[in-house]
N, C-alpha and C. Protein backbone atom coordinates (compact mmCIF):
# COMPACT_ATOMS: atom_id res chain seq x y z
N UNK A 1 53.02 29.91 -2.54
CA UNK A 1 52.12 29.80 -3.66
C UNK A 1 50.69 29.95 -3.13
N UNK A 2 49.82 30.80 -3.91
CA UNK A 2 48.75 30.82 -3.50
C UNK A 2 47.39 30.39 -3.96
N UNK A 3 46.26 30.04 -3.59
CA UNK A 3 45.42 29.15 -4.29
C UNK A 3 45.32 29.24 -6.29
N UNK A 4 45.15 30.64 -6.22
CA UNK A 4 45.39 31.29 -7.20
C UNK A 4 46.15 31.37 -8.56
N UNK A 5 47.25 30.80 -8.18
CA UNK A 5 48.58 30.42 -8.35
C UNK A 5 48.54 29.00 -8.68
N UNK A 6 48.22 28.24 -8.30
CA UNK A 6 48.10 27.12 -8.17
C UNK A 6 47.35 26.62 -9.19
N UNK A 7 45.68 27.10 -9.04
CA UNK A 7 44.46 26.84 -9.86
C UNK A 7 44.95 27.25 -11.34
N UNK A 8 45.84 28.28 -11.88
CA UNK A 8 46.28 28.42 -12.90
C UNK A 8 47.28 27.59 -13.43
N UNK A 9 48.41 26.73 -12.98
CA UNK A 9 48.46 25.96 -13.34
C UNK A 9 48.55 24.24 -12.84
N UNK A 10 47.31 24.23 -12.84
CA UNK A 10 46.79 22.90 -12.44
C UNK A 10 47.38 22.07 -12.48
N UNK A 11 47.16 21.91 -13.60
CA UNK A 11 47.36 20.72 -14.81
C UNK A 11 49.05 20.09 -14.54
N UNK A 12 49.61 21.37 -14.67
CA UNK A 12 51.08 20.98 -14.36
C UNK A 12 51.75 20.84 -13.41
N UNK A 13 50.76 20.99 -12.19
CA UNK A 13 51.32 20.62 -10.64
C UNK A 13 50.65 19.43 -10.75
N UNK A 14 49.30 18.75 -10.88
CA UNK A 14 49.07 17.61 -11.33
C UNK A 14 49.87 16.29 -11.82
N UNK A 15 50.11 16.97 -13.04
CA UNK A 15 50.88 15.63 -13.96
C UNK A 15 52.30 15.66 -13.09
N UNK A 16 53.07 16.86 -12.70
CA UNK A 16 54.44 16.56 -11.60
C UNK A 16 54.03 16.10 -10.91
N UNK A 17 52.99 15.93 -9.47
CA UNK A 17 53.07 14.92 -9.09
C UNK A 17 52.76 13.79 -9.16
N UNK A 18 51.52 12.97 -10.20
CA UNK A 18 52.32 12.13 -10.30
C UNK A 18 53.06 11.50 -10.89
N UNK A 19 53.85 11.95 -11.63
CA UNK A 19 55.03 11.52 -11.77
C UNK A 19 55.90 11.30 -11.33
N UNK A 20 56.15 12.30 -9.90
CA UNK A 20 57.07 12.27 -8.57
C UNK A 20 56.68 10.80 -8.21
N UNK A 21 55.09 10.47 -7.90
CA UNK A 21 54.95 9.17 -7.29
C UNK A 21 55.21 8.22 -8.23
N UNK A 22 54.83 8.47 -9.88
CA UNK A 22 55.12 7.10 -10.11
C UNK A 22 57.37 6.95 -10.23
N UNK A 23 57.55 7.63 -9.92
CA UNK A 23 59.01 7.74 -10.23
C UNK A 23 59.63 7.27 -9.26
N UNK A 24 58.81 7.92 -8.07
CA UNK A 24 59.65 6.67 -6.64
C UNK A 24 59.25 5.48 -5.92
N UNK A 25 57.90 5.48 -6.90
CA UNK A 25 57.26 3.90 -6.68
C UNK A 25 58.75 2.67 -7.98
N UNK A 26 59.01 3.65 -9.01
CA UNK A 26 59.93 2.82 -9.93
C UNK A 26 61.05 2.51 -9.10
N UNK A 27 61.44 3.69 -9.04
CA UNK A 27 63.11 3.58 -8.01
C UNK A 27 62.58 2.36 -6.92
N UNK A 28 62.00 2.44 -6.12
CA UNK A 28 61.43 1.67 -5.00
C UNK A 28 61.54 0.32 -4.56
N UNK A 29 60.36 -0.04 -6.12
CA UNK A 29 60.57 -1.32 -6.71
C UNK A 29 61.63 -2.05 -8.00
N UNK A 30 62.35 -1.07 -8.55
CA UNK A 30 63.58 -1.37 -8.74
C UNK A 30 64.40 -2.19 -7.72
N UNK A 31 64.63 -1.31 -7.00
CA UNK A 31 66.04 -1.46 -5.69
C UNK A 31 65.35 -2.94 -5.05
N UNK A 32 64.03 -2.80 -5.14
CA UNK A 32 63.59 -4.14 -4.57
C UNK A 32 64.02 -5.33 -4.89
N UNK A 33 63.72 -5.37 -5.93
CA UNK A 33 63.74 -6.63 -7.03
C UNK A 33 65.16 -6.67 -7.30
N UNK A 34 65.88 -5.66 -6.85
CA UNK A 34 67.49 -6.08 -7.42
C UNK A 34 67.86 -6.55 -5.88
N UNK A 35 67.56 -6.34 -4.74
CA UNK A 35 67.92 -6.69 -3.54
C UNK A 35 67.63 -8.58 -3.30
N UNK A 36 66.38 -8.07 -3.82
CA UNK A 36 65.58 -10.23 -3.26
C UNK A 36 66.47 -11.21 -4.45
N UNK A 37 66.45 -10.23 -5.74
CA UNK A 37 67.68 -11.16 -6.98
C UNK A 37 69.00 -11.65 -6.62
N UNK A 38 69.52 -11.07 -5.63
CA UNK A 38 71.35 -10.79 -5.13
C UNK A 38 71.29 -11.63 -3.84
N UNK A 39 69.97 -11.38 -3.16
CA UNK A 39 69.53 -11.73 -1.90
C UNK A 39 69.66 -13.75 -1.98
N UNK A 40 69.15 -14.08 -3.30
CA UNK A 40 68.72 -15.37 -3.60
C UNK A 40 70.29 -16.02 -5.05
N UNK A 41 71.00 -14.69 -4.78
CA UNK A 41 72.49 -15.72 -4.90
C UNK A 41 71.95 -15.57 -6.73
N UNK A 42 71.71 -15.49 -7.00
CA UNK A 42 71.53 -16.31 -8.43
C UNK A 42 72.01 -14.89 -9.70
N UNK A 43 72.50 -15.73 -10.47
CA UNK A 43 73.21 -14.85 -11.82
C UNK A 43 71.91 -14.56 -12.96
N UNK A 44 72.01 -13.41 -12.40
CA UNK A 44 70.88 -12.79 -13.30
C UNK A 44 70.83 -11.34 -14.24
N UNK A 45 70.49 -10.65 -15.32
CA UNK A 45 70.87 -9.62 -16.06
C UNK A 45 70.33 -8.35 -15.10
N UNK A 46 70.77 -7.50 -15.04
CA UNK A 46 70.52 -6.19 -14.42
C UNK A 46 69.58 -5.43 -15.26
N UNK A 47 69.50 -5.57 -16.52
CA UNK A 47 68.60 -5.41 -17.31
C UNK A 47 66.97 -5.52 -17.08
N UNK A 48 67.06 -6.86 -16.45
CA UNK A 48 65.54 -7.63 -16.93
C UNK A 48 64.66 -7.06 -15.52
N UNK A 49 64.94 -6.74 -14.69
CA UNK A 49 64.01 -5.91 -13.80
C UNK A 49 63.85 -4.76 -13.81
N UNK A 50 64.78 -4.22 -14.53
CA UNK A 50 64.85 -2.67 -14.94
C UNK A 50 62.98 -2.74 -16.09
N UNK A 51 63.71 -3.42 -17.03
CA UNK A 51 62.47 -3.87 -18.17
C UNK A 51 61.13 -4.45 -17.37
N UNK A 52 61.67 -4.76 -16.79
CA UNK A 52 60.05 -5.57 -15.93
C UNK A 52 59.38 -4.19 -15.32
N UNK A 53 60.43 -3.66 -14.48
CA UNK A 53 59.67 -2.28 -13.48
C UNK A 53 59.42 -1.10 -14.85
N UNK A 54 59.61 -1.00 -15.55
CA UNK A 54 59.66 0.27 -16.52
C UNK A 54 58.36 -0.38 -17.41
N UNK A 55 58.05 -1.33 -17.62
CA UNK A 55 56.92 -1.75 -18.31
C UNK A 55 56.01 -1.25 -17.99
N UNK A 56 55.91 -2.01 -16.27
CA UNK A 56 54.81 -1.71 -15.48
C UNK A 56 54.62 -0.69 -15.40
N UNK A 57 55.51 0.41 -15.32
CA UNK A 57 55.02 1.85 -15.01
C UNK A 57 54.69 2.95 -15.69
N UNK A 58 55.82 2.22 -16.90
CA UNK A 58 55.23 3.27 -18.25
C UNK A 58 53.81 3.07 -18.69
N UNK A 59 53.10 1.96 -18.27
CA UNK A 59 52.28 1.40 -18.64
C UNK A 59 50.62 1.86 -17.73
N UNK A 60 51.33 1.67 -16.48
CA UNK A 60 50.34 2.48 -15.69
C UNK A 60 50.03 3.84 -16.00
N UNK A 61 51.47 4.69 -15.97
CA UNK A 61 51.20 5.91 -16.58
C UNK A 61 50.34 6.07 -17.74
N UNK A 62 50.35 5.43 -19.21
CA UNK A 62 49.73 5.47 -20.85
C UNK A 62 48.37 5.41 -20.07
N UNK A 63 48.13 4.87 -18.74
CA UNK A 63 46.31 3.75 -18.41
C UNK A 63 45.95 6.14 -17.66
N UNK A 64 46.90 6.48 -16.93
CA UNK A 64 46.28 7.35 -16.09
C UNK A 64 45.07 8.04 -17.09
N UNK A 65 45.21 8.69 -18.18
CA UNK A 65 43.98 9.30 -19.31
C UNK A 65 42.74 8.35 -18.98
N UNK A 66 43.00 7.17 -19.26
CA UNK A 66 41.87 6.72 -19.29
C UNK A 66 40.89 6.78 -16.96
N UNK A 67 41.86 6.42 -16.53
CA UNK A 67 41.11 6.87 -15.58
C UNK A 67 40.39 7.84 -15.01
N UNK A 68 41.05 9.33 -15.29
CA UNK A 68 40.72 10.51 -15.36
C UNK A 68 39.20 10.59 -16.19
N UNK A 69 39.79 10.51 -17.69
CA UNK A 69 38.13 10.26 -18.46
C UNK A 69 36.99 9.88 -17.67
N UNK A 70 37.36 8.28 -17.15
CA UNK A 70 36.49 8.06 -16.30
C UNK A 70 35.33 8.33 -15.05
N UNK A 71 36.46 8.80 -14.53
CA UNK A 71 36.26 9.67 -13.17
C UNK A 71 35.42 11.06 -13.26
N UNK A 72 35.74 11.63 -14.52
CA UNK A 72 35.09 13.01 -15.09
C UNK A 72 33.28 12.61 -15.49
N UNK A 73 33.85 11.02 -15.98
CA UNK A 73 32.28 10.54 -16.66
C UNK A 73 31.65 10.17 -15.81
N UNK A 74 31.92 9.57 -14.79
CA UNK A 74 30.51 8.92 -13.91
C UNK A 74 31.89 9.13 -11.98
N UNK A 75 31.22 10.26 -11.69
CA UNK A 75 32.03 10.56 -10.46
C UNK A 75 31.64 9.73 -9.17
N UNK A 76 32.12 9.00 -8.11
CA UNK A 76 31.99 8.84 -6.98
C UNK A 76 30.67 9.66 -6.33
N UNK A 77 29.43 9.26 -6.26
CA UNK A 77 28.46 10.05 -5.53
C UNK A 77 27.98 8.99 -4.58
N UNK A 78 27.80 10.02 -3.21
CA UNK A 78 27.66 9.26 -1.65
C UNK A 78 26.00 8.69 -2.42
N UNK A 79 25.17 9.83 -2.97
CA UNK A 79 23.66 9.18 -3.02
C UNK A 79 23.72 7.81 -3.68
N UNK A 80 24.11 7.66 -4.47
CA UNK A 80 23.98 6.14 -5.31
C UNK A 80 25.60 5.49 -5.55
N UNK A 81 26.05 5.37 -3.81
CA UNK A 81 27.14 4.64 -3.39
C UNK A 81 27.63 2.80 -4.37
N UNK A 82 26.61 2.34 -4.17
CA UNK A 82 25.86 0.77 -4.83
C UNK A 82 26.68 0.86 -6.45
N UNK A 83 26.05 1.85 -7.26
CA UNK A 83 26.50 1.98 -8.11
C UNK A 83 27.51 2.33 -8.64
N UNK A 84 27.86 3.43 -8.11
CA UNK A 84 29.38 3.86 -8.09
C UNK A 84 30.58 2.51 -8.14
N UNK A 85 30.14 2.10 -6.85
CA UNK A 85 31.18 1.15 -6.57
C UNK A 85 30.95 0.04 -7.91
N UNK A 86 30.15 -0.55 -8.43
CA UNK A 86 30.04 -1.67 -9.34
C UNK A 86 30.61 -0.65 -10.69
N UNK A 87 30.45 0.05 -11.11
CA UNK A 87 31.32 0.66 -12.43
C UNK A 87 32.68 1.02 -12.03
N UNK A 88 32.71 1.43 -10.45
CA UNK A 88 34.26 1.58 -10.28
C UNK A 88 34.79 -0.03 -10.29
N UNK A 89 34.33 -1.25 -10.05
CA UNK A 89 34.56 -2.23 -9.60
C UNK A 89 34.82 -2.93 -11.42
N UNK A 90 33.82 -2.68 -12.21
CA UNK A 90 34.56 -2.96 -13.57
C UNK A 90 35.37 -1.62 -14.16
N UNK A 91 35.60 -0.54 -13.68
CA UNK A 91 37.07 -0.07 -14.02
C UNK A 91 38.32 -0.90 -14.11
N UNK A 92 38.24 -1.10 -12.92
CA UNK A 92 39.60 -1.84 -12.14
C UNK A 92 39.95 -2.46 -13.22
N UNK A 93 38.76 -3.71 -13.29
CA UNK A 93 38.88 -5.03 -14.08
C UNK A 93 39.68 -4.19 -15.96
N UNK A 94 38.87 -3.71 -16.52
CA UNK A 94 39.17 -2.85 -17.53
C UNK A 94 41.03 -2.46 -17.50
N UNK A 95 40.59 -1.95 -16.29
CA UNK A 95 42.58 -0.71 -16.34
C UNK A 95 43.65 -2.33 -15.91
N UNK A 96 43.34 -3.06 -14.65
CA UNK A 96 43.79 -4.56 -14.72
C UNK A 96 44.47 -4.84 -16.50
N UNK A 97 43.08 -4.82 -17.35
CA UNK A 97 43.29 -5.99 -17.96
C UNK A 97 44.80 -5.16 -19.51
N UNK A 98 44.08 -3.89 -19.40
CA UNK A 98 44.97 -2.43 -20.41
C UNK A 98 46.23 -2.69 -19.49
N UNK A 99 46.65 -2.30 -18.53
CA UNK A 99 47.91 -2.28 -17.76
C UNK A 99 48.63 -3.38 -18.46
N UNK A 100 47.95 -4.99 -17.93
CA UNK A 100 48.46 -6.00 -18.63
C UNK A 100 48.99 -6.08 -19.93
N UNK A 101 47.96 -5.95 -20.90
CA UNK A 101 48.10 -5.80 -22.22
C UNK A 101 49.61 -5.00 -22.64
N UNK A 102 49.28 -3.61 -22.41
CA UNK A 102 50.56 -2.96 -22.62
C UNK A 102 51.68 -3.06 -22.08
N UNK A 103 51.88 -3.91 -20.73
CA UNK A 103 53.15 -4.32 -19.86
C UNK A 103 53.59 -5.98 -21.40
N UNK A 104 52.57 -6.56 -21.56
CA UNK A 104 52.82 -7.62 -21.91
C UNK A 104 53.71 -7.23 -23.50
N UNK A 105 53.19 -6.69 -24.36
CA UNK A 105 53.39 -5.97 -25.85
C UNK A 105 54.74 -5.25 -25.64
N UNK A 106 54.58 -4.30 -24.57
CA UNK A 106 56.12 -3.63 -24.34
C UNK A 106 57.58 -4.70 -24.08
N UNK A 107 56.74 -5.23 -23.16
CA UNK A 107 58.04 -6.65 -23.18
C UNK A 107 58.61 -7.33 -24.11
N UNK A 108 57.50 -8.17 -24.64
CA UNK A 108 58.04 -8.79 -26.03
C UNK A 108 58.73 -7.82 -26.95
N UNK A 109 58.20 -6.87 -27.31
CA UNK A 109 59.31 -5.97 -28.33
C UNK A 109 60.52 -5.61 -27.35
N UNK A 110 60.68 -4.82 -26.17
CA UNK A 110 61.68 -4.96 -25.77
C UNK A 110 62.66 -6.35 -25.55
N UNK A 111 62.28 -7.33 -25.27
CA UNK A 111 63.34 -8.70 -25.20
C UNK A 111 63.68 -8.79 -26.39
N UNK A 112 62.93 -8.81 -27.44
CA UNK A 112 63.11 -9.33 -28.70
C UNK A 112 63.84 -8.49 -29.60
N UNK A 113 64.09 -6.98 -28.95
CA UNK A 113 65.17 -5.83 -29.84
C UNK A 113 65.89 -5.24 -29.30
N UNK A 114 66.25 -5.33 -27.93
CA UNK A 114 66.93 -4.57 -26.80
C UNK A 114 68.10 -6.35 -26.26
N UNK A 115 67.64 -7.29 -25.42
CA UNK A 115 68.20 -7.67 -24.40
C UNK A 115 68.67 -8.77 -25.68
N UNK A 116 67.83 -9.49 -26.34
CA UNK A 116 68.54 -10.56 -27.67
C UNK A 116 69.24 -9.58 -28.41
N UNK A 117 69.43 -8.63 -28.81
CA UNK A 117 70.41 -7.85 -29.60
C UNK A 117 71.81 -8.16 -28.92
N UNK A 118 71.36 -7.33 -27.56
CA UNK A 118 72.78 -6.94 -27.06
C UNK A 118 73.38 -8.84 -26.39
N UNK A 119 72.86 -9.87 -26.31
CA UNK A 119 73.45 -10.79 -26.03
C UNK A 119 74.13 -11.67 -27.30
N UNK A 120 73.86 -10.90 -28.02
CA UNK A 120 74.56 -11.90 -29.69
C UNK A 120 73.41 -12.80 -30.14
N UNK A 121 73.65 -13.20 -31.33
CA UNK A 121 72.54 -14.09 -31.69
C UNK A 121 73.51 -14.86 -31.96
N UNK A 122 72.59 -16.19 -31.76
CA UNK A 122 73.71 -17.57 -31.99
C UNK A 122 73.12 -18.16 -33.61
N UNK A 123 74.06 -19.01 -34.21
CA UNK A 123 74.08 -19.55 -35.07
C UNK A 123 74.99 -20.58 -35.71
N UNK A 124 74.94 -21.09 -36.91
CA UNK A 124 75.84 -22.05 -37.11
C UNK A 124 76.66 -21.22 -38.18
N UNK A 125 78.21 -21.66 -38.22
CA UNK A 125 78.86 -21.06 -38.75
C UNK A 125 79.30 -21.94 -40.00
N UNK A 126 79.09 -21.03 -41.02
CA UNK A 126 79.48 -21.77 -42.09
C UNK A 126 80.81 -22.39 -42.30
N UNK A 127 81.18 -22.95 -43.45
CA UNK A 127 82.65 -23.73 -43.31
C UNK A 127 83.13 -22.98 -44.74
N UNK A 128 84.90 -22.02 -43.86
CA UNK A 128 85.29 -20.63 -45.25
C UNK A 128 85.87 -22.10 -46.05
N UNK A 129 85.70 -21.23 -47.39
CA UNK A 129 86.32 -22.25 -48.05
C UNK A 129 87.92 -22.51 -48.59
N UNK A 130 88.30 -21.35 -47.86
CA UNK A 130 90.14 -20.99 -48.03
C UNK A 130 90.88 -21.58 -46.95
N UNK A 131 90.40 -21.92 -45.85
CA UNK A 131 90.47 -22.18 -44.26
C UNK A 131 90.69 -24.11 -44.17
N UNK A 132 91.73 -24.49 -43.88
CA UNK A 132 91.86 -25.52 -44.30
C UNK A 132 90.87 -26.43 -42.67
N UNK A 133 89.77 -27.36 -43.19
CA UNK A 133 89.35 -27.81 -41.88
C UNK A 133 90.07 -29.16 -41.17
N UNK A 134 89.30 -29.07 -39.83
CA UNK A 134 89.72 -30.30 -38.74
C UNK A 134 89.32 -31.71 -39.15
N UNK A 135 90.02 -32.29 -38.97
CA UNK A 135 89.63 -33.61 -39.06
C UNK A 135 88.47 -33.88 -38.36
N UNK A 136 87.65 -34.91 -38.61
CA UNK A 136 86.38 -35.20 -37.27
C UNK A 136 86.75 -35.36 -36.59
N UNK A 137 86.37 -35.96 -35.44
CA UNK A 137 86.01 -36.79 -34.52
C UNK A 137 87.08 -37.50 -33.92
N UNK A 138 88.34 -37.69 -33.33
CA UNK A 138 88.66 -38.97 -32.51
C UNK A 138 88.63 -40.36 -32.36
N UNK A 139 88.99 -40.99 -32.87
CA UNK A 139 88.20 -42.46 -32.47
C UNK A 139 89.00 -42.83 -31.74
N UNK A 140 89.61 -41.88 -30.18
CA UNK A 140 90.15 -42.40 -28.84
C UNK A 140 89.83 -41.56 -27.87
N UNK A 141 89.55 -41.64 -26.75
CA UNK A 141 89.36 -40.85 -25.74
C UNK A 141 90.49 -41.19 -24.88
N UNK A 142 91.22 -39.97 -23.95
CA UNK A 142 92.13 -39.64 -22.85
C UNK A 142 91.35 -39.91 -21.72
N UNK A 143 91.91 -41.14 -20.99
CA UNK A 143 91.24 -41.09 -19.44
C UNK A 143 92.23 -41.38 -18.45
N UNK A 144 91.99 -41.16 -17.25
CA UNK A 144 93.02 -41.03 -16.10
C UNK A 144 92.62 -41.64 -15.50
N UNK A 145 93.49 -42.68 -14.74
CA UNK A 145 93.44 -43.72 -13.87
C UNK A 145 94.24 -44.26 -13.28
N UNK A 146 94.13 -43.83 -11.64
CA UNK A 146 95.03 -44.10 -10.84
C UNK A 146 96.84 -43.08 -11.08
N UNK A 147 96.50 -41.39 -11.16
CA UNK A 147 97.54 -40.96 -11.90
C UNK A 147 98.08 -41.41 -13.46
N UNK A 148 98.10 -42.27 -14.04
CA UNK A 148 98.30 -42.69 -15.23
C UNK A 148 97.07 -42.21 -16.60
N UNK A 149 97.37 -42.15 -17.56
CA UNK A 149 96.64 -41.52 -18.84
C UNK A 149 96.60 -43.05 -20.02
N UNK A 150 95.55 -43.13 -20.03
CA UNK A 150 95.14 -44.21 -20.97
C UNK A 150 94.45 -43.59 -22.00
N UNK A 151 94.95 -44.06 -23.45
CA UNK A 151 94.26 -43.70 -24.77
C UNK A 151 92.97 -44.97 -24.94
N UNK A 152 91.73 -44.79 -24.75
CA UNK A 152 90.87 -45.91 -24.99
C UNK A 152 90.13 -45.79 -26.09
N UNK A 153 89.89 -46.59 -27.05
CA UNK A 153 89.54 -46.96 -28.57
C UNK A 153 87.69 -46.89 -28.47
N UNK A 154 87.13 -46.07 -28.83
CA UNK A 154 85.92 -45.44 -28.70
C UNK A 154 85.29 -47.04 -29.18
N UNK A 155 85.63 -48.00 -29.94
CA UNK A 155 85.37 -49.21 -30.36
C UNK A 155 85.00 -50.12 -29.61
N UNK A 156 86.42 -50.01 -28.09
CA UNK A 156 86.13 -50.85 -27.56
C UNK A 156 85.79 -50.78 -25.57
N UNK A 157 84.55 -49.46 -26.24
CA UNK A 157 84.15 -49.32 -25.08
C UNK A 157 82.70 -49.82 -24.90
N UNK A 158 82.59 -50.60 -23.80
CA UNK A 158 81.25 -51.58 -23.53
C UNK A 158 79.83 -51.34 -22.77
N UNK A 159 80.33 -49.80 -21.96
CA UNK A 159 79.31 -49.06 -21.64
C UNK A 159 80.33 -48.13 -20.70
N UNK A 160 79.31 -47.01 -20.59
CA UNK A 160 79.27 -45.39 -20.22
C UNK A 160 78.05 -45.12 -19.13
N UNK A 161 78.65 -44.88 -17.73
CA UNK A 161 77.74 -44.50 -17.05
C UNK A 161 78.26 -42.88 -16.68
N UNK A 162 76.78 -42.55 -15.87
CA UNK A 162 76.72 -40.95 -15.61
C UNK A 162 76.93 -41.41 -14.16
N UNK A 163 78.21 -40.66 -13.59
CA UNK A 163 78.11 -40.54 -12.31
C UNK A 163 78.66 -39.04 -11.53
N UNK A 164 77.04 -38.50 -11.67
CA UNK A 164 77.57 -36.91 -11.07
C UNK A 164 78.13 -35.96 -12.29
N UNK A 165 79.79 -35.69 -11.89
CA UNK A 165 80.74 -34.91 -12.29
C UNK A 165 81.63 -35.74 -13.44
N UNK A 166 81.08 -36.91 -13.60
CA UNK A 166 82.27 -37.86 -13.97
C UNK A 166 81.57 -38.83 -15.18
N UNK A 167 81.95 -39.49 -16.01
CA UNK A 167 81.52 -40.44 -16.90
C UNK A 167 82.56 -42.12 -16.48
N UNK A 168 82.26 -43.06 -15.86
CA UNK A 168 82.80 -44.00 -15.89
C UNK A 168 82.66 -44.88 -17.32
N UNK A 169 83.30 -45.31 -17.60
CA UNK A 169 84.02 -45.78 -18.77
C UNK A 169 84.42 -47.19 -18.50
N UNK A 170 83.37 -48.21 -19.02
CA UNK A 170 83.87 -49.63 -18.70
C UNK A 170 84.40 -50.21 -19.91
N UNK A 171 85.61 -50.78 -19.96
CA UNK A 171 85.98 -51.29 -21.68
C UNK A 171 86.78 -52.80 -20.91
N UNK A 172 86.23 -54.03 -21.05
CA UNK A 172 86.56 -54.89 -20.77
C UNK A 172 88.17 -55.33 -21.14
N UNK A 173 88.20 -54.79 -22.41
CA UNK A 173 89.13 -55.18 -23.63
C UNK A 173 90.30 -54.95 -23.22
N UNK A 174 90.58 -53.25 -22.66
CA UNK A 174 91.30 -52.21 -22.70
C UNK A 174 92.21 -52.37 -21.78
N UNK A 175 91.15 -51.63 -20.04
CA UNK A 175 92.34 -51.89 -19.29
C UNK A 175 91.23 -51.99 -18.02
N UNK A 176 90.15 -51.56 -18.05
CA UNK A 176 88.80 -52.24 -17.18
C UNK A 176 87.84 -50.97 -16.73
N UNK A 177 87.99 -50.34 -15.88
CA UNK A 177 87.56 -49.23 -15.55
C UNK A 177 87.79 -48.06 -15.47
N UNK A 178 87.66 -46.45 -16.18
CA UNK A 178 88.14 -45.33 -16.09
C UNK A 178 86.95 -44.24 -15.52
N UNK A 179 87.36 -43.44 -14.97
CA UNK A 179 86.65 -42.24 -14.25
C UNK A 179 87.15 -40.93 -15.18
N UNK A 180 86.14 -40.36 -16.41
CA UNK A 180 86.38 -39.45 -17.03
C UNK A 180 85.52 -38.07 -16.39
N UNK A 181 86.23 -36.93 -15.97
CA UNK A 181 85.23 -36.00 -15.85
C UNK A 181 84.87 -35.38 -17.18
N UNK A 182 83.63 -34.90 -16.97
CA UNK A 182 82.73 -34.10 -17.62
C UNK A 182 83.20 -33.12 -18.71
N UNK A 183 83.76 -32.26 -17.28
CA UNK A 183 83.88 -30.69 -17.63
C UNK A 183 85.25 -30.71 -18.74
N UNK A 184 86.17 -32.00 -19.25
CA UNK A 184 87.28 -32.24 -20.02
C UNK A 184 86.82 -32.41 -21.39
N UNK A 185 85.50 -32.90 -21.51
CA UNK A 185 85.00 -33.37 -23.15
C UNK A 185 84.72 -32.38 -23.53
């Protein structure tokens, strides 16, 4: 390709690259953020860094116009260095604060119509009226003690402590002390 070649279409070797850069700055910091997430053990949506990195970048990208503008309006000159730098220095602050803005706006509509969609919305379910219902509530709890299964009378229980994994169950009345786990209620 020759200068020639080139100078004709500018614009569109321009905007390809960067797009090349902002595309493997995404990939980049994608793979990142999914590495330190997996790295740190923890159950998390594959989604939400995708949305986090695509904010940021779609976002940087919408800001590039305005920098360009900029740059066209008051250019980098060595003679009045001083100045340059203090309007480039509230650019920043400016494109900072736009980047933000539009990372922040893109998010909320995305969580709020993309990632709550696809996880279900919760609610209370009405009661059909053809559907014959459950009785309430119990007034006995199943506890195990010492291999053996005791029915204890929710009445004549005298206190309930938290221990850990487990609910101890003191009923003087009954049969004295039970160790109920948790994860059974």
């Amino acid at each position: 390709m020759t200068i020639d070649q080139y100078l004709a279409k500018r614009r569109y070797w321009e905007f390809a690259l960067i797009m090349l850069i902002v595309l493997v700055s995404f990939v980049s910091n994608l793979g990142t953020e999914l590495v330190e997430r997996g790295r740190q053990a923890a159950d998390f949506d594959v989604r939400e860094p995708f949305i986090l990195e695509a904010t940021s970048h779609v976002a940087m990208v919408l800001s590039i116009p305005l920098l360009l503008w900029f740059d066209h309006r008051w250019p980098v000159r060595a003679a009045k260095w001083f100045r340059s730098a203090a309007t480039h220095l509230g650019l920043s602050v400016v494109f900072s604060l736009a980047h933000v803005t539009m990372m922040y706006w893109a998010r909320v509509y995305l969580y709020r119509f993309v990632i709550w969609r696809l996880q279900g919305e919760a609610g209370f379910l009405t009661e059909a009226k053809d559907e014959v219902t459950v009785s309430g509530m119990s007034d006995r709890f199943l506890v195990k003690k010492l291999g053996r299964e005791f029915l204890v009378r929710i009445n004549e229980i005298d206190w309930i402590e938290s221990c850990g994994n487990y609910e101890r169950i003191l009923s003087y009345r009954s049969a004295g002390v039970f160790a109920r786990n948790s994860g059974n209620v």
